[in-house]
Protein backbone atom coordinates (compact mmCIF):
# COMPACT_ATOMS: atom_id res chain seq x y z
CA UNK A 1 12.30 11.84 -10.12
CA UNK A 2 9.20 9.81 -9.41
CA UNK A 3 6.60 11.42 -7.23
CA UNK A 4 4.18 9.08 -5.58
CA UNK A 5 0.75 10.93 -4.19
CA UNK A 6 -2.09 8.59 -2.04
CA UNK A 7 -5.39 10.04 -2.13
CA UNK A 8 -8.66 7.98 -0.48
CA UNK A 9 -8.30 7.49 3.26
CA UNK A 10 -10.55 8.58 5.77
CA UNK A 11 -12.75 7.37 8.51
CA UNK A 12 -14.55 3.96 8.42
CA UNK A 13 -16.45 2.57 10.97
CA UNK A 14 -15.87 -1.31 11.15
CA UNK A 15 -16.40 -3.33 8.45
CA UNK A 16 -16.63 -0.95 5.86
CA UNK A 17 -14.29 -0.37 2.93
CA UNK A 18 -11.86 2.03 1.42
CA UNK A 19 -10.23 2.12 -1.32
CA UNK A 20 -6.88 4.10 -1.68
CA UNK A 21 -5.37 5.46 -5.13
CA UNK A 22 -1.78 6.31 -5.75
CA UNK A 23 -0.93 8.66 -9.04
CA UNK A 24 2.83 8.52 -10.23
CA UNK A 25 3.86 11.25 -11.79
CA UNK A 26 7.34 11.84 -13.26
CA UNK A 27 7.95 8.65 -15.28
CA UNK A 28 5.55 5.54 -15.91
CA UNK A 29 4.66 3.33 -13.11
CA UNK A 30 7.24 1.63 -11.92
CA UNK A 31 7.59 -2.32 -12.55
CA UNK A 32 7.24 -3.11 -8.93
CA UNK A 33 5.19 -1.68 -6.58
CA UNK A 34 2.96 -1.61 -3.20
CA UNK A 35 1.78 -0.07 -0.22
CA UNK A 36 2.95 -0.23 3.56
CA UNK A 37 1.40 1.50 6.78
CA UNK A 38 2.55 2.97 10.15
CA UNK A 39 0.47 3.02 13.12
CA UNK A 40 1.17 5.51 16.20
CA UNK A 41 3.90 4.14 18.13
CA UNK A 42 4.42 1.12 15.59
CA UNK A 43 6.97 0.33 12.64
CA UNK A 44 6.50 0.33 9.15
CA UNK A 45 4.69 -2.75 8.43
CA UNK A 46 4.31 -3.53 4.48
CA UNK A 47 0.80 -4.13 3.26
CA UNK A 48 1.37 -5.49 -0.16
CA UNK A 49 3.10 -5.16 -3.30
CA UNK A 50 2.89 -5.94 -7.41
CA UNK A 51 5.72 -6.59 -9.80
CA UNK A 52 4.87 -6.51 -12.89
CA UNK A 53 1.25 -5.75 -12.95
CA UNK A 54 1.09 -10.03 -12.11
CA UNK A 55 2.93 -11.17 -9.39
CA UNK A 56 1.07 -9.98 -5.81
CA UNK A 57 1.68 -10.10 -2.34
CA UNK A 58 0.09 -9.50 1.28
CA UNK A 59 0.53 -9.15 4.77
CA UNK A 60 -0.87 -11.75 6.93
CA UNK A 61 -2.91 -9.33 8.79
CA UNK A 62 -4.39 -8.04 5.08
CA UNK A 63 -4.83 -11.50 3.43
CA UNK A 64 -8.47 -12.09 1.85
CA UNK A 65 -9.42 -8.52 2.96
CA UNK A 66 -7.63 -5.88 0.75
CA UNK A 67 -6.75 -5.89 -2.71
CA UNK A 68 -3.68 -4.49 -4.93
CA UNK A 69 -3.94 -2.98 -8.29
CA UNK A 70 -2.91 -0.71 -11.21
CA UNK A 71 -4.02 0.93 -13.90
CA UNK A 72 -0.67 1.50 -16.39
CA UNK A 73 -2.88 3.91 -18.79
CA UNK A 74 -3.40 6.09 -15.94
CA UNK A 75 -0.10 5.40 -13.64
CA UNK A 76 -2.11 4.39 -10.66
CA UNK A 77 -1.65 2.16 -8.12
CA UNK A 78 -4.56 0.90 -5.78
CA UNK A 79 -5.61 -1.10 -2.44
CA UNK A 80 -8.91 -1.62 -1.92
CA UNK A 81 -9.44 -2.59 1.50
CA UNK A 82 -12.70 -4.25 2.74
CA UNK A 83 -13.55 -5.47 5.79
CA UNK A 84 -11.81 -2.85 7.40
CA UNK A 85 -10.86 -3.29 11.43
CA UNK A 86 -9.70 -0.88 13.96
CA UNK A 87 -5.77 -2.40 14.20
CA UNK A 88 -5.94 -1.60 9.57
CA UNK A 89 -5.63 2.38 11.68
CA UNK A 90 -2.53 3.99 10.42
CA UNK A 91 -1.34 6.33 7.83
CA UNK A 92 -0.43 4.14 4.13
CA UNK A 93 1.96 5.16 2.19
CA UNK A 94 2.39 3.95 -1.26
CA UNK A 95 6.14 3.06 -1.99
CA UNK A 96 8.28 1.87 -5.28
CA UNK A 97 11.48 0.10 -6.49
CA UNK A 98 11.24 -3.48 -5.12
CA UNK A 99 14.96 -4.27 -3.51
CA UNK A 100 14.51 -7.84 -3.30
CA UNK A 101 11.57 -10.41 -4.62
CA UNK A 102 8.30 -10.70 -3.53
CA UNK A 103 9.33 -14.11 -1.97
CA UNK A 104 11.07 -11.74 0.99
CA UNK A 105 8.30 -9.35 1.73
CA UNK A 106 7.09 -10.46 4.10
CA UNK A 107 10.37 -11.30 5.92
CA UNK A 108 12.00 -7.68 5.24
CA UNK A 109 10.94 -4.14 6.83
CA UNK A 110 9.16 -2.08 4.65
CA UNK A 111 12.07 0.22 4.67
CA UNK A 112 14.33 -2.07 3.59
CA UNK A 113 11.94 -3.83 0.79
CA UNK A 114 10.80 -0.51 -0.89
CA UNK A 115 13.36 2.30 -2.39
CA UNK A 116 10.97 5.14 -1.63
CA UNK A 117 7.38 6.38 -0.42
CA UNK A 118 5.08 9.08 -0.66
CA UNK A 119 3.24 11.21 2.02
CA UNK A 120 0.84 8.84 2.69
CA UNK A 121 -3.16 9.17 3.65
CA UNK A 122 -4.63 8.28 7.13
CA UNK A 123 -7.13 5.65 7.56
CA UNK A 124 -8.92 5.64 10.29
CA UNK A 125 -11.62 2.68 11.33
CA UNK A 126 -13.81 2.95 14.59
CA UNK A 127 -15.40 0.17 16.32
C-alpha cells in the first residue's frame, strides 16, 4: 500500500511563497502524480499533476505561479507555489494513480482523475 504524507503548508501573507513536499512511502513513486486542494465549502479542485517525471500540468487558476516536481532518489513529490493569493486558501492534498491522461485534467474532478490522496496540509494566505 502506498502512503502519501504532505508536509510544508502554513500561513503566508500575500505574495509570498510555499513550497509543499510529499514523501511516498511503501513502494517507489508512482509514474503519475500531482496535487489537488479543497477550500471550505468548495470541491476538490486539482492543482497539477506529472507523469512520468516529464509530462506536467496546471490549473488555470495556478498557471505561471506554482510549480510541480519530484525527486525519484528520495520519493518526493513537490509544488512550489509563489505568488501566493488569498483564493490558493485550502487544505492540498497530494494524490496518485492517474485514471485518464493529462490531456483530461483539467476537464475531470480531482476525484475522478486521481486513485487516491493523502491527509493533506493547510495553506493559508492573508491579504
Amino acid at each position: 500500500q502506498v502512503q502519501l504524507m504532505e508536509t510544508g503548508g502554513g500561513s503566508v501573507q500575500s505574495g509570498g511563497s510555499l513550497r509543499l513536499s510529499c514523501s511516498v512511502s511503501g513502494y517507489s513513486l508512482p509514474a503519475c502524480m500531482g496535487w489537488f486542494r479543497q477550500a471550505p465549502g468548495k470541491e476538490r479542485e486539482g492543482v497539477s499533476a506529472i507523469d512520468n517525471d516529464v509530462s506536467t500540468v496546471y490549473a488555470e487558476s495556478v498557471k505561471g505561479r506554482f510549480t510541480i516536481s519530484q525527486e525519484n532518489d528520495k520519493n518526493t513529490l513537490y509544488l512550489q507555489m509563489s505568488s501566493l493569493k488569498p483564493e490558493d486558501t485550502a487544505m492540498y492534498y497530494c494524490a496518485a494513480e492517474c485514471r485518464a491522461d493529462l490531456t483530461l485534467f483539467r476537464l475531470l474532478d480531482a476525484t475522478t482523475f486521481f486513485g487516491y490522496g493523502g491527509q493533506g496540509t493547510q495553506v493559508t494566505v492573508s491579504s
